[in-house]
N, C-alpha and C. Protein backbone atom coordinates (compact mmCIF):
# COMPACT_ATOMS: atom_id res chain seq x y z
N UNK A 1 0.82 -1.19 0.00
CA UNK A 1 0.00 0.00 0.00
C UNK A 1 0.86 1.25 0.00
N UNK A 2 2.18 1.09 0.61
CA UNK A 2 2.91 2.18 0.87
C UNK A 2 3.60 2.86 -0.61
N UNK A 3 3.70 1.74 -1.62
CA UNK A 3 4.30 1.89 -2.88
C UNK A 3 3.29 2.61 -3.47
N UNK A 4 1.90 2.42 -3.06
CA UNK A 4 0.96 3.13 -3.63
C UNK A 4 0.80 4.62 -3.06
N UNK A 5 0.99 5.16 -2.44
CA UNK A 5 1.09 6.23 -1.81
C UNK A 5 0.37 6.30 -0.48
N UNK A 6 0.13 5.32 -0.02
CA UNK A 6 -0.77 5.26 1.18
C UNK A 6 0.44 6.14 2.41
N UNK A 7 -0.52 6.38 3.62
CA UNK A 7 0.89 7.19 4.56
C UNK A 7 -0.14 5.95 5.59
N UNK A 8 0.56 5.83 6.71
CA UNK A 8 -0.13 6.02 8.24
C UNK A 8 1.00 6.61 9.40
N UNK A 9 -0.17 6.97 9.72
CA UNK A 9 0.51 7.65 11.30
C UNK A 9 0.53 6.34 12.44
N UNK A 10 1.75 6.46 12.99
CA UNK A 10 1.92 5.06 13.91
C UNK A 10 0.97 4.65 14.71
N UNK A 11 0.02 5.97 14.98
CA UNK A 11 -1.22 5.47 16.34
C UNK A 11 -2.43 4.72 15.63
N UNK A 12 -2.41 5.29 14.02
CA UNK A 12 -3.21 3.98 13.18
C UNK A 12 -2.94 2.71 13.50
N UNK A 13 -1.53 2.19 13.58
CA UNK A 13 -1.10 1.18 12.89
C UNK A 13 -2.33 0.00 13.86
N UNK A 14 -2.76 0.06 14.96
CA UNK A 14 -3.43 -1.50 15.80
C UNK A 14 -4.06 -1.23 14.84
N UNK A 15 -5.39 -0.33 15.19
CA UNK A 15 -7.00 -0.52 14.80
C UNK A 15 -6.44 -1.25 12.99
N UNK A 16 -6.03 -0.98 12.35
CA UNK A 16 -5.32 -0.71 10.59
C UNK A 16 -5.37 -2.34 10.98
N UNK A 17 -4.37 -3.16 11.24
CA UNK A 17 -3.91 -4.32 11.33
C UNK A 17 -5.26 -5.04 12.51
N UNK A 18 -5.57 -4.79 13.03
CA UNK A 18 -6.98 -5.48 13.67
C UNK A 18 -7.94 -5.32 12.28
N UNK A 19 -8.48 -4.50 11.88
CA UNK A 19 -9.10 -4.31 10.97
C UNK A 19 -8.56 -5.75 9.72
N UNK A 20 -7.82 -5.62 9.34
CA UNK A 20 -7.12 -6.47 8.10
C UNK A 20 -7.04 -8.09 8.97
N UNK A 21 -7.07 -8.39 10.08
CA UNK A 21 -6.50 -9.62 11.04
C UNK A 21 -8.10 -10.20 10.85
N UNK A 22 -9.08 -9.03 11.22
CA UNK A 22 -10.35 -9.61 11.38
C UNK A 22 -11.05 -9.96 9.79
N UNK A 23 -11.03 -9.38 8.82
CA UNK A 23 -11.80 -9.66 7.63
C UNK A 23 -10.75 -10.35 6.33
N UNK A 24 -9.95 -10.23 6.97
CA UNK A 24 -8.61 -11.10 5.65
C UNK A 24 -7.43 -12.24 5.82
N UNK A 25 -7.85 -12.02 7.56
CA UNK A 25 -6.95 -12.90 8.37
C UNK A 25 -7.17 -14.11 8.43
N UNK A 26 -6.26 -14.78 8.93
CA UNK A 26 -6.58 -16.78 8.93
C UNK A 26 -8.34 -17.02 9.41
N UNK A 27 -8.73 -16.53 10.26
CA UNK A 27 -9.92 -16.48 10.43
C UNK A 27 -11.43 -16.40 9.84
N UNK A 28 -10.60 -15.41 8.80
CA UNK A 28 -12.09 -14.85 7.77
C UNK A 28 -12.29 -16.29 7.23
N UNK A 29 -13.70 -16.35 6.88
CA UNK A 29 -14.24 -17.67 6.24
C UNK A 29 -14.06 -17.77 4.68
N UNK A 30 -13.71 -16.47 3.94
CA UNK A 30 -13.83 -15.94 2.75
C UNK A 30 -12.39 -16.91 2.29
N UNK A 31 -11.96 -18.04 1.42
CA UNK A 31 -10.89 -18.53 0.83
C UNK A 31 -9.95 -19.12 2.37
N UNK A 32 -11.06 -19.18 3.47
CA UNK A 32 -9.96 -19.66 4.57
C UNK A 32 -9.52 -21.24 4.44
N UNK A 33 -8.38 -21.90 5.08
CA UNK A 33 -8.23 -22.93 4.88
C UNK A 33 -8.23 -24.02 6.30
N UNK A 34 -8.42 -25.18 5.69
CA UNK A 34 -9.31 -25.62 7.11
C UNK A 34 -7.86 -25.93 7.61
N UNK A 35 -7.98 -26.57 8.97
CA UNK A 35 -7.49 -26.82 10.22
C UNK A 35 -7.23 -28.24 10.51
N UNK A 36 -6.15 -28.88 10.33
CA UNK A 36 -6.26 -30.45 10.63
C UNK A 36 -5.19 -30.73 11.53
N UNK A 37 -6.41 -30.79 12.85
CA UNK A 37 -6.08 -31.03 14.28
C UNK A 37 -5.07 -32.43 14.43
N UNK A 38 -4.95 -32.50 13.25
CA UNK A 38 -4.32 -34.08 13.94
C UNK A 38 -2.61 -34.06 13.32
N UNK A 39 -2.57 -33.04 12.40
CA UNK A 39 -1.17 -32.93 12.07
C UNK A 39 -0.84 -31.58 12.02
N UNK A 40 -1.73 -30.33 12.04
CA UNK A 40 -1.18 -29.02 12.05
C UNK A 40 -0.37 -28.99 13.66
N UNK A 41 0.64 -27.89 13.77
CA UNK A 41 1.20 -27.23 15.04
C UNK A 41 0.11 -26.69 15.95
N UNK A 42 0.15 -26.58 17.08
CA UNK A 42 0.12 -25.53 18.07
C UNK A 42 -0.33 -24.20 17.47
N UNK A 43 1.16 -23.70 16.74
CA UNK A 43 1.15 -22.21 16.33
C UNK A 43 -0.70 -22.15 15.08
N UNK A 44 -0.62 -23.21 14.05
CA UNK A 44 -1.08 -23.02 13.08
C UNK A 44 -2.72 -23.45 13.56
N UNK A 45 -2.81 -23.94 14.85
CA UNK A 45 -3.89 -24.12 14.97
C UNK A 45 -4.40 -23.02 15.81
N UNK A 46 -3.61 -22.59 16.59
CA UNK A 46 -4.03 -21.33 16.78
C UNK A 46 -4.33 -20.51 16.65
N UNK A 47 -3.96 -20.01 15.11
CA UNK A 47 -4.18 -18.80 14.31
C UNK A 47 -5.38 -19.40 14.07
N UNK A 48 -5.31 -20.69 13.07
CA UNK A 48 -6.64 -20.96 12.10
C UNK A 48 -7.59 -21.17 12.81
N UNK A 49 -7.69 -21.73 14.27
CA UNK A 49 -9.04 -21.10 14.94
C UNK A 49 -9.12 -20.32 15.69
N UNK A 50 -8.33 -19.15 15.94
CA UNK A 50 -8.43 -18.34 16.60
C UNK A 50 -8.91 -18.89 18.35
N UNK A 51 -7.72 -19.65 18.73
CA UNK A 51 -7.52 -20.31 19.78
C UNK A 51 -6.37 -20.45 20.52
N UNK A 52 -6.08 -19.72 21.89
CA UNK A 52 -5.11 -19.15 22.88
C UNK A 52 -4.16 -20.38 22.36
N UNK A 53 -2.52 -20.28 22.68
CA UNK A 53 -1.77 -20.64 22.55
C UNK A 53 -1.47 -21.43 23.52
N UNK A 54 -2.24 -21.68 24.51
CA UNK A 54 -2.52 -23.02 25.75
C UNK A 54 -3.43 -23.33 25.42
N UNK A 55 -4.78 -23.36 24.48
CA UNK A 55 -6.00 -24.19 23.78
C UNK A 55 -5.22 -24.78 22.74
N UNK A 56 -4.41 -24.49 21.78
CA UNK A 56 -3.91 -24.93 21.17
C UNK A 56 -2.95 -26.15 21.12
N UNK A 57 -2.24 -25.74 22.20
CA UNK A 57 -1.11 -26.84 22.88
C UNK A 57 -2.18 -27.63 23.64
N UNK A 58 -3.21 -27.23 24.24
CA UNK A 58 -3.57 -28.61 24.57
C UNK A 58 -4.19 -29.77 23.81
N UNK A 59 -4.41 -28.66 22.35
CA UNK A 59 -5.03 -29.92 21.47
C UNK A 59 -3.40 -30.66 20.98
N UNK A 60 -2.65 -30.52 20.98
CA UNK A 60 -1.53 -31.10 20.57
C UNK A 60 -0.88 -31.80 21.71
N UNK A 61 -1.11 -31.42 22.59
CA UNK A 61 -0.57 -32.90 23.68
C UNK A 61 -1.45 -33.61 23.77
N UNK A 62 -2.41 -33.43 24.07
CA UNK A 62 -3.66 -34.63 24.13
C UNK A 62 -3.81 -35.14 23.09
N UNK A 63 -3.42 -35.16 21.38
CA UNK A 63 -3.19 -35.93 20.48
C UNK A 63 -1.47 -36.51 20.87
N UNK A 64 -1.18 -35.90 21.28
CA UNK A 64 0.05 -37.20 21.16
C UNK A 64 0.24 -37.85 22.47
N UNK A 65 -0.20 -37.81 23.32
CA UNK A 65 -0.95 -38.75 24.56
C UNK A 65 -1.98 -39.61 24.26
N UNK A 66 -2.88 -39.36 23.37
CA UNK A 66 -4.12 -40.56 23.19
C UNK A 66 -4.16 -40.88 21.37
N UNK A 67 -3.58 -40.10 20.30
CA UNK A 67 -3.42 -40.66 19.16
C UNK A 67 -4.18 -39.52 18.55
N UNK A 68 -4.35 -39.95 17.32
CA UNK A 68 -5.40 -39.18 16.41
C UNK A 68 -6.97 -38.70 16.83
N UNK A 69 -7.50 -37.40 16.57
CA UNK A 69 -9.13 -37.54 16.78
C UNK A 69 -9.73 -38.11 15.57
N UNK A 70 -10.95 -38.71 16.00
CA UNK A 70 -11.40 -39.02 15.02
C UNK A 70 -12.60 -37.73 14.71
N UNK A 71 -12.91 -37.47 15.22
CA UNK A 71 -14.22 -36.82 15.35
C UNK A 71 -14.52 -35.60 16.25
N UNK A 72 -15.68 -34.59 16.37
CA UNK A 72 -15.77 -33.08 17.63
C UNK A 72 -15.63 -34.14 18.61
N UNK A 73 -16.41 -35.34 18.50
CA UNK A 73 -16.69 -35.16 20.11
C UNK A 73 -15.24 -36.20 20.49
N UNK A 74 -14.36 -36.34 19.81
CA UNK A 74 -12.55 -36.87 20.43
C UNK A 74 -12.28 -35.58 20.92
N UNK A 75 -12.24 -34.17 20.00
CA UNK A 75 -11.97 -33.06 20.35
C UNK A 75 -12.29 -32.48 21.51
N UNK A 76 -13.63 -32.42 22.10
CA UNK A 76 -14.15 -31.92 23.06
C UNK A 76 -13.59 -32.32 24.17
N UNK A 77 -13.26 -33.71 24.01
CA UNK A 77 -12.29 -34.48 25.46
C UNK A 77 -11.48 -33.45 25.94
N UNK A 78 -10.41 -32.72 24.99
CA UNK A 78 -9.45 -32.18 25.20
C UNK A 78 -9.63 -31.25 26.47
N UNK A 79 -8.92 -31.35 27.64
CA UNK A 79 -8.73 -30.36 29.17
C UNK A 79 -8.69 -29.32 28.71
N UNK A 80 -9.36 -28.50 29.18
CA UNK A 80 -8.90 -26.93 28.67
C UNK A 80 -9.02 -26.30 27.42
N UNK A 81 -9.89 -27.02 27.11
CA UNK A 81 -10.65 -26.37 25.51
C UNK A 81 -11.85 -25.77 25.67
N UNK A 82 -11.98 -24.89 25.34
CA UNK A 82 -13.89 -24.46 25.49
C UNK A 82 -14.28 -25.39 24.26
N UNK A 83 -15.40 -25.96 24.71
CA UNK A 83 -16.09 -26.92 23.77
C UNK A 83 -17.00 -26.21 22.72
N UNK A 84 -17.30 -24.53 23.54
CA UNK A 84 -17.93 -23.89 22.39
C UNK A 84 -17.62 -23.39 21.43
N UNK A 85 -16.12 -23.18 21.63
CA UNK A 85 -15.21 -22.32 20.74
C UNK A 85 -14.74 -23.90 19.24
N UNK A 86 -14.88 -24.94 19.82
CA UNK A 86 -14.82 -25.79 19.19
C UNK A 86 -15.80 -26.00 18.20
N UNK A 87 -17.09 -25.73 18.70
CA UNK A 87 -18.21 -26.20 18.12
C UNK A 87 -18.77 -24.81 16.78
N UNK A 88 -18.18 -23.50 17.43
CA UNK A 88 -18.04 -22.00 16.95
C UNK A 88 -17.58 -22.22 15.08
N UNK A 89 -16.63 -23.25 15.60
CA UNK A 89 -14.92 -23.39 14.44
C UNK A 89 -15.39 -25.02 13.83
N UNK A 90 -16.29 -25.47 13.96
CA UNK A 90 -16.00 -26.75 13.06
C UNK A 90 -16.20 -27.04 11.77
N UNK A 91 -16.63 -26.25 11.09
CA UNK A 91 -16.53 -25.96 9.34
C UNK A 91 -15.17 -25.55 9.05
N UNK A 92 -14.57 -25.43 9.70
CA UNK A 92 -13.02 -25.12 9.82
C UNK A 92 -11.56 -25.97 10.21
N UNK A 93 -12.18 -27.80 11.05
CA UNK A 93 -11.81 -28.41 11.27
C UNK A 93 -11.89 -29.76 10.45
N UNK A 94 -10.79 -30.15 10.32
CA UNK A 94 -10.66 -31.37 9.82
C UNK A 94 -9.75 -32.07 10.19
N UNK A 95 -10.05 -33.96 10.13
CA UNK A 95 -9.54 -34.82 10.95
C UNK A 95 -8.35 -35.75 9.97
């Protein structure tokens, strides 16, 4: 944008980048790509469901403590997951 002549002033820069995080970001549903809990990271599952970086890790130790999920409701097992935030994100999950 900057090559284009765009300026910002530094106190733009959150709202600017919240703005772009929320409608273009891993999150947006628009060309998003799904989430496969059983071999993505921590990091990548975090972004792609927009899930704390201890929700995340816990879906990744509890797969490599009990194996692959098959299914939400293997997922939901997981300690320390909100089950709603799961249920929020499952057009987004794959096994």
């Amino acid at each position: 944008m900057t090559e284009n002549g765009a300026s910002l002033n530094p106190e733009d820069l959150d709202p600017v980048v919240a703005y772009l995080t929320k409608n273009f970001g891993p999150g947006n549903k628009a060309g998003a790509s799904k989430i496969n809990v059983n071999k993505d990271t921590a990091k990548e599952i975090s972004a792609g469901l927009r899930l704390t970086p201890a929700e995340a890790g816990a879906i990744v130790t509890y797969r490599e403590a009990n194996g692959a999920f098959k299914d939400l409701t293997d997922l939901r097992k997981v300690p320390g997951l909100d089950a709603g935030k799961i249920d929020d994100r499952k057009d987004r999950i794959v096994f």
